[in-house]
PDB file of N, CA and C in Angstrom:
ATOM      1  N   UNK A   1      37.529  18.839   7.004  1.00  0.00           N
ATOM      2  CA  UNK A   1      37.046  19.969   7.777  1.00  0.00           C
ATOM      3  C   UNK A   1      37.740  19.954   9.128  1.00  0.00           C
ATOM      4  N   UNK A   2      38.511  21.294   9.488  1.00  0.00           N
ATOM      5  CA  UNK A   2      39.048  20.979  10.660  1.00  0.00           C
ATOM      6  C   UNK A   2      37.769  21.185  12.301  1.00  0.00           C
ATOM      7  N   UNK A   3      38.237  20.048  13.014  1.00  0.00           N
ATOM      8  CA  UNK A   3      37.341  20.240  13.975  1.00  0.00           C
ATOM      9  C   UNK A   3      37.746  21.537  14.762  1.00  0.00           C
ATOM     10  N   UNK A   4      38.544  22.103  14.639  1.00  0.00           N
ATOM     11  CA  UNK A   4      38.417  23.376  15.324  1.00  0.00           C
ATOM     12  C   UNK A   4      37.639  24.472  15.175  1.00  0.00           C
ATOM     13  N   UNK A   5      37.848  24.273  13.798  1.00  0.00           N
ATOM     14  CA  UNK A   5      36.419  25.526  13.190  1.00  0.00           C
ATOM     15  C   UNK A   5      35.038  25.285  13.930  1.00  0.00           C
ATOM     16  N   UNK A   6      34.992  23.966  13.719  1.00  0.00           N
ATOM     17  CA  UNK A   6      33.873  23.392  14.096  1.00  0.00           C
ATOM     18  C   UNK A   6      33.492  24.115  16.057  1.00  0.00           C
ATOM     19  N   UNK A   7      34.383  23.839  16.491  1.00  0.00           N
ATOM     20  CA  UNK A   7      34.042  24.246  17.941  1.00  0.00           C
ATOM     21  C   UNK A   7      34.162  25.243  18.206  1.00  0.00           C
ATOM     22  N   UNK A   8      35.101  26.469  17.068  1.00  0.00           N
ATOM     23  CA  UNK A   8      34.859  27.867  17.152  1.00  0.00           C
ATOM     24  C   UNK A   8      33.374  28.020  16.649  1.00  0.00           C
ATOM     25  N   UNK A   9      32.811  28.039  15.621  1.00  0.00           N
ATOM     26  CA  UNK A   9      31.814  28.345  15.004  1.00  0.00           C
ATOM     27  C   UNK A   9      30.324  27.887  16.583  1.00  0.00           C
ATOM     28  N   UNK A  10      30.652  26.826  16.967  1.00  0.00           N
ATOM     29  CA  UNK A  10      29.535  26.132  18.097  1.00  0.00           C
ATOM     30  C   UNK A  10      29.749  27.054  19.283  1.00  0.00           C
ATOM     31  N   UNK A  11      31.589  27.271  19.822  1.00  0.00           N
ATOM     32  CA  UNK A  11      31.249  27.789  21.574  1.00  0.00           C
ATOM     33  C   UNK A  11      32.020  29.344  21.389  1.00  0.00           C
ATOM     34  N   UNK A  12      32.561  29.679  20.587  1.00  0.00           N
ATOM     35  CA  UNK A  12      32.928  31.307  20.528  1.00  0.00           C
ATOM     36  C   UNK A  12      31.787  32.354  19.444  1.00  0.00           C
ATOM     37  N   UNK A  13      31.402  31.601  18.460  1.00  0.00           N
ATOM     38  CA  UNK A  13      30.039  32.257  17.474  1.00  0.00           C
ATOM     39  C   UNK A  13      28.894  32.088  18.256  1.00  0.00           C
ATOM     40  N   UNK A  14      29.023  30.857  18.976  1.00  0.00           N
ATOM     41  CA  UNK A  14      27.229  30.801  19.155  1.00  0.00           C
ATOM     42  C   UNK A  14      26.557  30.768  18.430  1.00  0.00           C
ATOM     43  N   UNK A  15      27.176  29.927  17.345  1.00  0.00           N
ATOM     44  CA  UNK A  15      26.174  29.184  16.046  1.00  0.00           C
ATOM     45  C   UNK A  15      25.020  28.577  16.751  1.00  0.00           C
ATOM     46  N   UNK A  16      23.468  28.745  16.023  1.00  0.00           N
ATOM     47  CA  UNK A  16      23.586  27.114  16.603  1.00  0.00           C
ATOM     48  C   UNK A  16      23.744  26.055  15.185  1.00  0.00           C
ATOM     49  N   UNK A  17      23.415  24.727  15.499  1.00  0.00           N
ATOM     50  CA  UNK A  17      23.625  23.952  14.478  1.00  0.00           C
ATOM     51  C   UNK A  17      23.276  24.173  13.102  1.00  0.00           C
ATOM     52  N   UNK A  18      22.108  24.425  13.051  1.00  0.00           N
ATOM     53  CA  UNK A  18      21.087  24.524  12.004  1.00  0.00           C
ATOM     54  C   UNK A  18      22.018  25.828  11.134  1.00  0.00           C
ATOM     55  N   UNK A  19      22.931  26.715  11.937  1.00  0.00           N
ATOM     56  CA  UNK A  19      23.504  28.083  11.201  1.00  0.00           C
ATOM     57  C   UNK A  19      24.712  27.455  10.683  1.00  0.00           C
ATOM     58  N   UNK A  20      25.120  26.287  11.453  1.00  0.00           N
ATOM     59  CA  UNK A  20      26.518  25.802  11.236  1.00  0.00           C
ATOM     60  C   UNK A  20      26.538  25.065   9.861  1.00  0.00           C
ATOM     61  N   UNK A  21      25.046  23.985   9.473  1.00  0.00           N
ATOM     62  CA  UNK A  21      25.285  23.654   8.736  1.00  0.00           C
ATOM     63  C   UNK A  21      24.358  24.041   7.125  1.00  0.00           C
ATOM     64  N   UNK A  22      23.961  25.161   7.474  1.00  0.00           N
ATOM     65  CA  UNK A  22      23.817  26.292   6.608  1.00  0.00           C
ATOM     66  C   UNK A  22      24.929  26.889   6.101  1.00  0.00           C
ATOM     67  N   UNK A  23      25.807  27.241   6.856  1.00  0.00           N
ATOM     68  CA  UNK A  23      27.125  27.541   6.262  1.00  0.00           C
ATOM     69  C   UNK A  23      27.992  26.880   5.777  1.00  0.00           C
ATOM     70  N   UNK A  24      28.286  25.651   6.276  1.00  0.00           N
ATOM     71  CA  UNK A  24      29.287  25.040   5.774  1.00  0.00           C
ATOM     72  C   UNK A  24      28.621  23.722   4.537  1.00  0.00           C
ATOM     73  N   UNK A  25      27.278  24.154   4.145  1.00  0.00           N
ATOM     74  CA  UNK A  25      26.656  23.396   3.453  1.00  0.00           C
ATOM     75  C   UNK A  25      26.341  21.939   3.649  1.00  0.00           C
ATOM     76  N   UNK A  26      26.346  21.433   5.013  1.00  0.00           N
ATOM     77  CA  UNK A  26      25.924  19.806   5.234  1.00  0.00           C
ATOM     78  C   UNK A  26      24.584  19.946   6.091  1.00  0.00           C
ATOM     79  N   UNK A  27      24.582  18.332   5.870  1.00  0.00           N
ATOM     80  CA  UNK A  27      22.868  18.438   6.289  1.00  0.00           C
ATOM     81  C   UNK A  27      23.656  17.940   7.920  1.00  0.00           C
ATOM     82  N   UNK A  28      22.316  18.562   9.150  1.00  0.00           N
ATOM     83  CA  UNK A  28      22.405  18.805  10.232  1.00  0.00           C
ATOM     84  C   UNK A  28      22.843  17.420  10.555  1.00  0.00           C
ATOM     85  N   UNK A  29      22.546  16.585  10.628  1.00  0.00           N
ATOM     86  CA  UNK A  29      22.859  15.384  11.386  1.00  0.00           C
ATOM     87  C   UNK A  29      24.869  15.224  10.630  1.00  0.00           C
ATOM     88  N   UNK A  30      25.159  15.689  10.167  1.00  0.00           N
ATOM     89  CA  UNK A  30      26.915  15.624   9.875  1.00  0.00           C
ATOM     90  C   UNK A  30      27.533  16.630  10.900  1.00  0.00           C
ATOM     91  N   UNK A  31      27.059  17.689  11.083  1.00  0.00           N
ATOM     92  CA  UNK A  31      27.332  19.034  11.693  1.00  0.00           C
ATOM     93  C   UNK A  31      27.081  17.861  13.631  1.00  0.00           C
ATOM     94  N   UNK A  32      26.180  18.017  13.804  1.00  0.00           N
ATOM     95  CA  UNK A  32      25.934  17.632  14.982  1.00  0.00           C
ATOM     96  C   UNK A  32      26.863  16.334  15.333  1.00  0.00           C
ATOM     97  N   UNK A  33      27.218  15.001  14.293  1.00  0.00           N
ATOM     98  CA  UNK A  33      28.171  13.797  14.665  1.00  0.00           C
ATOM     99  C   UNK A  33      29.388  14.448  14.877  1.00  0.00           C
ATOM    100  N   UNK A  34      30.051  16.037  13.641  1.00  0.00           N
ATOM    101  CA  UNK A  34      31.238  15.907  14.013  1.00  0.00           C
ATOM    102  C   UNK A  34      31.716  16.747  14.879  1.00  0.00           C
ATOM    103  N   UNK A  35      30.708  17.602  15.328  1.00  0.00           N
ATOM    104  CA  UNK A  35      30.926  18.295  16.683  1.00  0.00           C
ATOM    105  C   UNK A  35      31.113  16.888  17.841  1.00  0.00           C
ATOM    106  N   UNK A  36      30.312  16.173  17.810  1.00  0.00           N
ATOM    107  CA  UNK A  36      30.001  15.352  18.782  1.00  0.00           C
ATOM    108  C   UNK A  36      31.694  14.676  19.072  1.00  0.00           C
ATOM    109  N   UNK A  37      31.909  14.155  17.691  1.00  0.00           N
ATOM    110  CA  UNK A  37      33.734  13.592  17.739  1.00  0.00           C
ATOM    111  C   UNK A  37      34.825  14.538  17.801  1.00  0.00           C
ATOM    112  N   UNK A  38      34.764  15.953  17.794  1.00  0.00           N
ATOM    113  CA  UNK A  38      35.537  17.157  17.902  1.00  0.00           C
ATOM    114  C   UNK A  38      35.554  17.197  19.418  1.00  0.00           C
ATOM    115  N   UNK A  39      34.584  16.997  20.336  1.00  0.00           N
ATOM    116  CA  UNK A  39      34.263  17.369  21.571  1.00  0.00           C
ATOM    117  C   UNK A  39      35.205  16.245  22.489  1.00  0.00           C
ATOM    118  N   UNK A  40      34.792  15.082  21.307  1.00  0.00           N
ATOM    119  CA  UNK A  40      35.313  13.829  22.388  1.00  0.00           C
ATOM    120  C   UNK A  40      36.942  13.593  22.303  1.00  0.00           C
ATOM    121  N   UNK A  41      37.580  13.985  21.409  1.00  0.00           N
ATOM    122  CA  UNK A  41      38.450  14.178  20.774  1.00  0.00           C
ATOM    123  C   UNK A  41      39.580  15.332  21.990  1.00  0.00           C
ATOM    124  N   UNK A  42      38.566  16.363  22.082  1.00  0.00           N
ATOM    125  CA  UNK A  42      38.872  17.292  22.559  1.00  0.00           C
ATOM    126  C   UNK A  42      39.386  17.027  24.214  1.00  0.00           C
ATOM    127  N   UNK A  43      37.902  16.435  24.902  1.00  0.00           N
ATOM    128  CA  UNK A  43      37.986  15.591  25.912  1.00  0.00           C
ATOM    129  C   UNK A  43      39.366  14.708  26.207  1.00  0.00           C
ATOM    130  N   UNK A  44      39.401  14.155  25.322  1.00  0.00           N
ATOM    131  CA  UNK A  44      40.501  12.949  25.370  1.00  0.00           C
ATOM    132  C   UNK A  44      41.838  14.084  25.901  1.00  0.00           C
ATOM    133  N   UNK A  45      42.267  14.751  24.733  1.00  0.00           N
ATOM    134  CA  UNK A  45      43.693  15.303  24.177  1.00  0.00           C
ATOM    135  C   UNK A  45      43.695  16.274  25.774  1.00  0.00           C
ATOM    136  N   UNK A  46      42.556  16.807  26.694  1.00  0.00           N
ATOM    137  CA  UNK A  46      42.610  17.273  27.894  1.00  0.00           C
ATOM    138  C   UNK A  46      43.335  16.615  28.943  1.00  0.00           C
ATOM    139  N   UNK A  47      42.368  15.447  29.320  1.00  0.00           N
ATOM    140  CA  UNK A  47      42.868  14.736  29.641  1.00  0.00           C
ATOM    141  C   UNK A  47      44.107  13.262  30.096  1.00  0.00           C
ATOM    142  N   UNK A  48      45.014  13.274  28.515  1.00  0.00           N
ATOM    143  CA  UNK A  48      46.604  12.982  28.562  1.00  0.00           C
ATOM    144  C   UNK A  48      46.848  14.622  28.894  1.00  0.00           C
ATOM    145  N   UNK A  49      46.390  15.714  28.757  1.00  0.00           N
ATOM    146  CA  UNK A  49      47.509  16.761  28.927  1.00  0.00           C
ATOM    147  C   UNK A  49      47.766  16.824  30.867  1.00  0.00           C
ATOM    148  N   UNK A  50      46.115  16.857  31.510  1.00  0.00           N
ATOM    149  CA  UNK A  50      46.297  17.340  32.810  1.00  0.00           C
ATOM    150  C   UNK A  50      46.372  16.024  33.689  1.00  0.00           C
ATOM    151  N   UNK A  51      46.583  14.745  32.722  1.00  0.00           N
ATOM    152  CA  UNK A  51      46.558  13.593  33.618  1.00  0.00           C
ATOM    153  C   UNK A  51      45.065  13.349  35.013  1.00  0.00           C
ATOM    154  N   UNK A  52      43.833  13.947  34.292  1.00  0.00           N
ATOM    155  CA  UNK A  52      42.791  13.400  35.291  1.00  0.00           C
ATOM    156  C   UNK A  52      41.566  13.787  33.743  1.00  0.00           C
ATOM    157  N   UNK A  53      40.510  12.804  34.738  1.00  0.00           N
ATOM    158  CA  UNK A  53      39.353  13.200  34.534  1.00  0.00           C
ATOM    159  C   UNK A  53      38.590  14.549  34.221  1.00  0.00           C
ATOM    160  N   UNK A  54      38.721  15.237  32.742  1.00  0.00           N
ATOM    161  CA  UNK A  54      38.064  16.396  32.279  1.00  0.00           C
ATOM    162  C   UNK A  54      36.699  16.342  31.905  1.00  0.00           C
ATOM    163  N   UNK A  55      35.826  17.209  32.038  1.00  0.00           N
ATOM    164  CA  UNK A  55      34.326  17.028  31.601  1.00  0.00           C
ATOM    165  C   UNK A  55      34.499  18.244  31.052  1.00  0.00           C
ATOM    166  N   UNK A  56      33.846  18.314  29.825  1.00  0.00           N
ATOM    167  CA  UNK A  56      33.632  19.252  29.249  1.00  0.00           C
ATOM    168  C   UNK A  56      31.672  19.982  29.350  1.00  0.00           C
TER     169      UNK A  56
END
């Protein structure tokens, strides 16, 4: 599953979870870990780009 979907579906849909993993058929606690590692992931790949400290 690409984590991008994942963070479209969460911060441009305004899923919330419970819709996310209604749709993509997993139970909530999968939906919620891999947002959680999409985010941090995300975090990271910010931060080598702008060389500082990003908070998302």
């Amino acid at each position: 599953m690409s984590t991008l979907l994942l963070i479209i579906l969460r911060e441009y849909q305004e899923l919330t979870y419970e819709e996310i993993a209604e749709i993509l058929d997993w139970k909530l606690s999968r939906v919620k870990t891999n947002l959680h590692r999409a985010k941090l992931a995300l975090k990271q790949s910010l931060n080598k780009s702008v060389g500082e400290s990003y908070e998302l």
